[in-house]
N, C-alpha and C. Protein backbone atom coordinates (compact mmCIF):
# COMPACT_ATOMS: atom_id res chain seq x y z
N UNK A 1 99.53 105.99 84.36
CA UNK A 1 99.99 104.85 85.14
C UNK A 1 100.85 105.33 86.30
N UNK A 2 100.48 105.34 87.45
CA UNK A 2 101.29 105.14 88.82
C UNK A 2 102.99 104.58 88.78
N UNK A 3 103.86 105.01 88.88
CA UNK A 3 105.02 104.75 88.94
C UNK A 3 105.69 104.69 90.65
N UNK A 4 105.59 103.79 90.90
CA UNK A 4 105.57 103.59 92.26
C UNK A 4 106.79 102.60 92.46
N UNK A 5 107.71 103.43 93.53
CA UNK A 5 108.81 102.35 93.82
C UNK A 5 108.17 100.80 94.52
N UNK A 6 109.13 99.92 94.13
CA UNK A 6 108.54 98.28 94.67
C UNK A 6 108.84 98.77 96.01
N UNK A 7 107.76 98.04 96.81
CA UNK A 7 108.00 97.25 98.34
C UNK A 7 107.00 99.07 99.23
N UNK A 8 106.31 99.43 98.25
CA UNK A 8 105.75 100.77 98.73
C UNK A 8 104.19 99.27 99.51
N UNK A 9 103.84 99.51 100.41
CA UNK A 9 102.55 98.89 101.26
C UNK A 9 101.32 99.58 99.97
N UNK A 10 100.60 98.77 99.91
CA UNK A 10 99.36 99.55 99.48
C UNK A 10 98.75 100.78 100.05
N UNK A 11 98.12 101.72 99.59
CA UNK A 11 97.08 102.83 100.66
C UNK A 11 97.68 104.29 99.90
N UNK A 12 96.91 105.38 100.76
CA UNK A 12 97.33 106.40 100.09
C UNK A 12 98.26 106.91 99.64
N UNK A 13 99.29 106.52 100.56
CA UNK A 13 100.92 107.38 100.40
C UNK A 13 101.57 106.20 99.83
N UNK A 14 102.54 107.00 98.50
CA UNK A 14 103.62 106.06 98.35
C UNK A 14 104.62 106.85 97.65
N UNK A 15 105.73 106.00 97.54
CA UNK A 15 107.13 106.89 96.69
C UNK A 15 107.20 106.50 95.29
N UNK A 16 106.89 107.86 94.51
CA UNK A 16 107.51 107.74 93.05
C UNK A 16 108.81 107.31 92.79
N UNK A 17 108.74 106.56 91.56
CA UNK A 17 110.14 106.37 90.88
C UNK A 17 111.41 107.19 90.70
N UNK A 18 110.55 108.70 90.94
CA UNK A 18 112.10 109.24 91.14
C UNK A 18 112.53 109.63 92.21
N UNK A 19 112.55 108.88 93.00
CA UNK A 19 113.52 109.04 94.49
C UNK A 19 114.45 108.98 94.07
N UNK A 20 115.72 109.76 95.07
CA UNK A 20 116.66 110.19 94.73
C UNK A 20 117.75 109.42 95.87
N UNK A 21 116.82 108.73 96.91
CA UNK A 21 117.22 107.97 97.58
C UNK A 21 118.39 108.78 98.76
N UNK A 22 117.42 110.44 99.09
CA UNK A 22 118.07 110.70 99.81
C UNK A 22 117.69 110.71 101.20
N UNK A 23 117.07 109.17 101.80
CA UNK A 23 116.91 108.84 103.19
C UNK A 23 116.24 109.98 104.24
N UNK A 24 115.73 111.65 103.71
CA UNK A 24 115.41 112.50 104.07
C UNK A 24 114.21 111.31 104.94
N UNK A 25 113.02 111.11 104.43
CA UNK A 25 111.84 110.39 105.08
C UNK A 25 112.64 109.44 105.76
N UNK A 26 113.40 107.76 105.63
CA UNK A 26 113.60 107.10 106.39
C UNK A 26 114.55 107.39 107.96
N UNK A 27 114.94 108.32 107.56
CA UNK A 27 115.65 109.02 109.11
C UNK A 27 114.63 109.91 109.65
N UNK A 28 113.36 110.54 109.04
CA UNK A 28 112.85 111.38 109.97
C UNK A 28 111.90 110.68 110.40
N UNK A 29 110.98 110.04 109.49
CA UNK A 29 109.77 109.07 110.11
C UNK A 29 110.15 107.77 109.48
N UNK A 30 110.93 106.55 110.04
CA UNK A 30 111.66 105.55 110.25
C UNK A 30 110.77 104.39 110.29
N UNK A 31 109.17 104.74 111.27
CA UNK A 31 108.61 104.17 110.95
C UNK A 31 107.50 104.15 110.42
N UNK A 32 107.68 104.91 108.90
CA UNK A 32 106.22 104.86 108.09
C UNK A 32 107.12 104.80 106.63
N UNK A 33 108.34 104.95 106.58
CA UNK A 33 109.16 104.93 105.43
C UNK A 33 110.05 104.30 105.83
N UNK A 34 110.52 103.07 104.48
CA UNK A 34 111.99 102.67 104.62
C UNK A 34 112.63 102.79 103.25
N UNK A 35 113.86 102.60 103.68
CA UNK A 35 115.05 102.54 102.32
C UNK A 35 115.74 101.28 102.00
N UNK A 36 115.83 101.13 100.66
CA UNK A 36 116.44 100.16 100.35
C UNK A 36 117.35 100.32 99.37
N UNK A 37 118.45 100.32 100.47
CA UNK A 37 119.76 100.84 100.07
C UNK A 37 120.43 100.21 98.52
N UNK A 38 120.45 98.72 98.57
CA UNK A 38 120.93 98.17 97.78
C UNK A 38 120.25 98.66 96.02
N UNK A 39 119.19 99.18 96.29
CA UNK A 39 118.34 99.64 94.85
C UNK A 39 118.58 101.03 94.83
N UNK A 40 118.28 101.58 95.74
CA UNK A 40 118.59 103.03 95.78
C UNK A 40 116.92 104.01 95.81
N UNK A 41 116.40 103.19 96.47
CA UNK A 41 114.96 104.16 96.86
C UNK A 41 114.32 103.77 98.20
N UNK A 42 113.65 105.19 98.25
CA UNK A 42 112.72 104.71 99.96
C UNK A 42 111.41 104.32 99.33
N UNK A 43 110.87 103.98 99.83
CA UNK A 43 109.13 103.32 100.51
C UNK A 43 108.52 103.85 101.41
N UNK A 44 107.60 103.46 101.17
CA UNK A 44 106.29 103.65 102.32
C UNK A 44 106.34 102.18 103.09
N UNK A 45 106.80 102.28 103.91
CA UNK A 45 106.57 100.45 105.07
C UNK A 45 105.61 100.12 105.66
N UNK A 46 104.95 101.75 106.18
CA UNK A 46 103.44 101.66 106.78
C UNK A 46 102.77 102.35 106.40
N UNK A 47 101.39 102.80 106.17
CA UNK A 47 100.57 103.68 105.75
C UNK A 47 100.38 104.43 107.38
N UNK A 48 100.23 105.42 107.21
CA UNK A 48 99.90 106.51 108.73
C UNK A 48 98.25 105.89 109.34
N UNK A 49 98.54 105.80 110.72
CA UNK A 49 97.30 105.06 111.60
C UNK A 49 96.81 106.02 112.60
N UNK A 50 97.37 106.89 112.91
CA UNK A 50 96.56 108.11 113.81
C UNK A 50 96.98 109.81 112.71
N UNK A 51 96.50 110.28 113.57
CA UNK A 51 96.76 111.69 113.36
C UNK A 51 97.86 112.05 113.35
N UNK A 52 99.02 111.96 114.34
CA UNK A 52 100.65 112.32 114.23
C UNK A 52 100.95 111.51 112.85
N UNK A 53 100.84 110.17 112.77
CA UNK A 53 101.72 109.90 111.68
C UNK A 53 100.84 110.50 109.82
N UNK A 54 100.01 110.82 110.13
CA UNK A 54 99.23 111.65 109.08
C UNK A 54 100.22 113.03 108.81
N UNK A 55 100.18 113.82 110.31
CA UNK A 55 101.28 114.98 110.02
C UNK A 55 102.12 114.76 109.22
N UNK A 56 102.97 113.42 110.04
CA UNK A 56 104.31 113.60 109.59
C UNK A 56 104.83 112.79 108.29
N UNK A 57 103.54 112.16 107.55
CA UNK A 57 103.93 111.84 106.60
C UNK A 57 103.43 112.85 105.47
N UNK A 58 102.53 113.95 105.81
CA UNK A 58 102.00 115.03 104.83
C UNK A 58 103.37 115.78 104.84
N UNK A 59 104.58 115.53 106.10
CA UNK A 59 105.42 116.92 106.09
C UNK A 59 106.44 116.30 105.25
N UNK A 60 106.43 115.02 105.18
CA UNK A 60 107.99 114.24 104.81
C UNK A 60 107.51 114.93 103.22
N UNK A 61 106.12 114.68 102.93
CA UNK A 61 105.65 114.86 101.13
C UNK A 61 106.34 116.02 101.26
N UNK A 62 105.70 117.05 101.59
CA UNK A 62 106.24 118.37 101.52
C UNK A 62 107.43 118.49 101.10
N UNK A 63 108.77 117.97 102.04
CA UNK A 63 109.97 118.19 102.43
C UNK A 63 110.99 117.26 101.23
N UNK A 64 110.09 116.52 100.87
CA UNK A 64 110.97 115.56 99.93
C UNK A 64 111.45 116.55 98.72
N UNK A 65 112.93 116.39 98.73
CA UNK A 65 113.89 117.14 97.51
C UNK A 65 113.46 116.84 95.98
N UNK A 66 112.92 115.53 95.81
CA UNK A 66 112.61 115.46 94.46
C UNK A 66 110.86 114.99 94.25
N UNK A 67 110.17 115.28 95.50
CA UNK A 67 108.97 115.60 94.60
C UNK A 67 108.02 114.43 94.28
N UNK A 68 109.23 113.03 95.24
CA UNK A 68 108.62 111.63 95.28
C UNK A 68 107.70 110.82 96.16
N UNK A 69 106.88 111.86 97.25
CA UNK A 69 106.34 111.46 98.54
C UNK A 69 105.70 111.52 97.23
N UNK A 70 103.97 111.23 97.60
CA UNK A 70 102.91 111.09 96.65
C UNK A 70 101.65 111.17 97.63
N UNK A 71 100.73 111.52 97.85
CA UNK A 71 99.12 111.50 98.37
C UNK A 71 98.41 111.28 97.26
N UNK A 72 97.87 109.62 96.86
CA UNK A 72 97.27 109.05 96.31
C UNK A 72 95.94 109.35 96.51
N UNK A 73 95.59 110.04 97.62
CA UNK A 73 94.24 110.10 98.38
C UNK A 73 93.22 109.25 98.42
């Protein structure tokens, strides 16, 4: 079963439950991830629509500290 934080958009990319809610993705790509502070996790807000935001949401996966970006594919 998929463990997927709420308010993740449908589509390939989304954030596991264990975000750590350290805003790494919503400050670097702002607009393909958001945070919701009051719960304490980021999201996916948009799914990537060209090629740059493909990069930069394969780099946020990469870069994420706990391992919660996800490529659903």
């Amino acid at each position: 079963m998929l463990q997927k934080t709420p308010q993740n958009v449908p589509g390939r990319f989304y954030v596991h439950i264990n975000c750590i809610n350290c805003s790494l993705c919503s400050e670097a790509a702002g607009n393909i991830f958001g945070c919701n502070h009051e719960e304490g996790y980021e999201y996916v807000r948009k799914q990537p629509q060209n090629a740059e935001e493909l990069e930069l949401a394969e780099e946020m996966r990469r870069l994420c500290p706990a391992n919660a970006i996800r490529d659903g594919g």
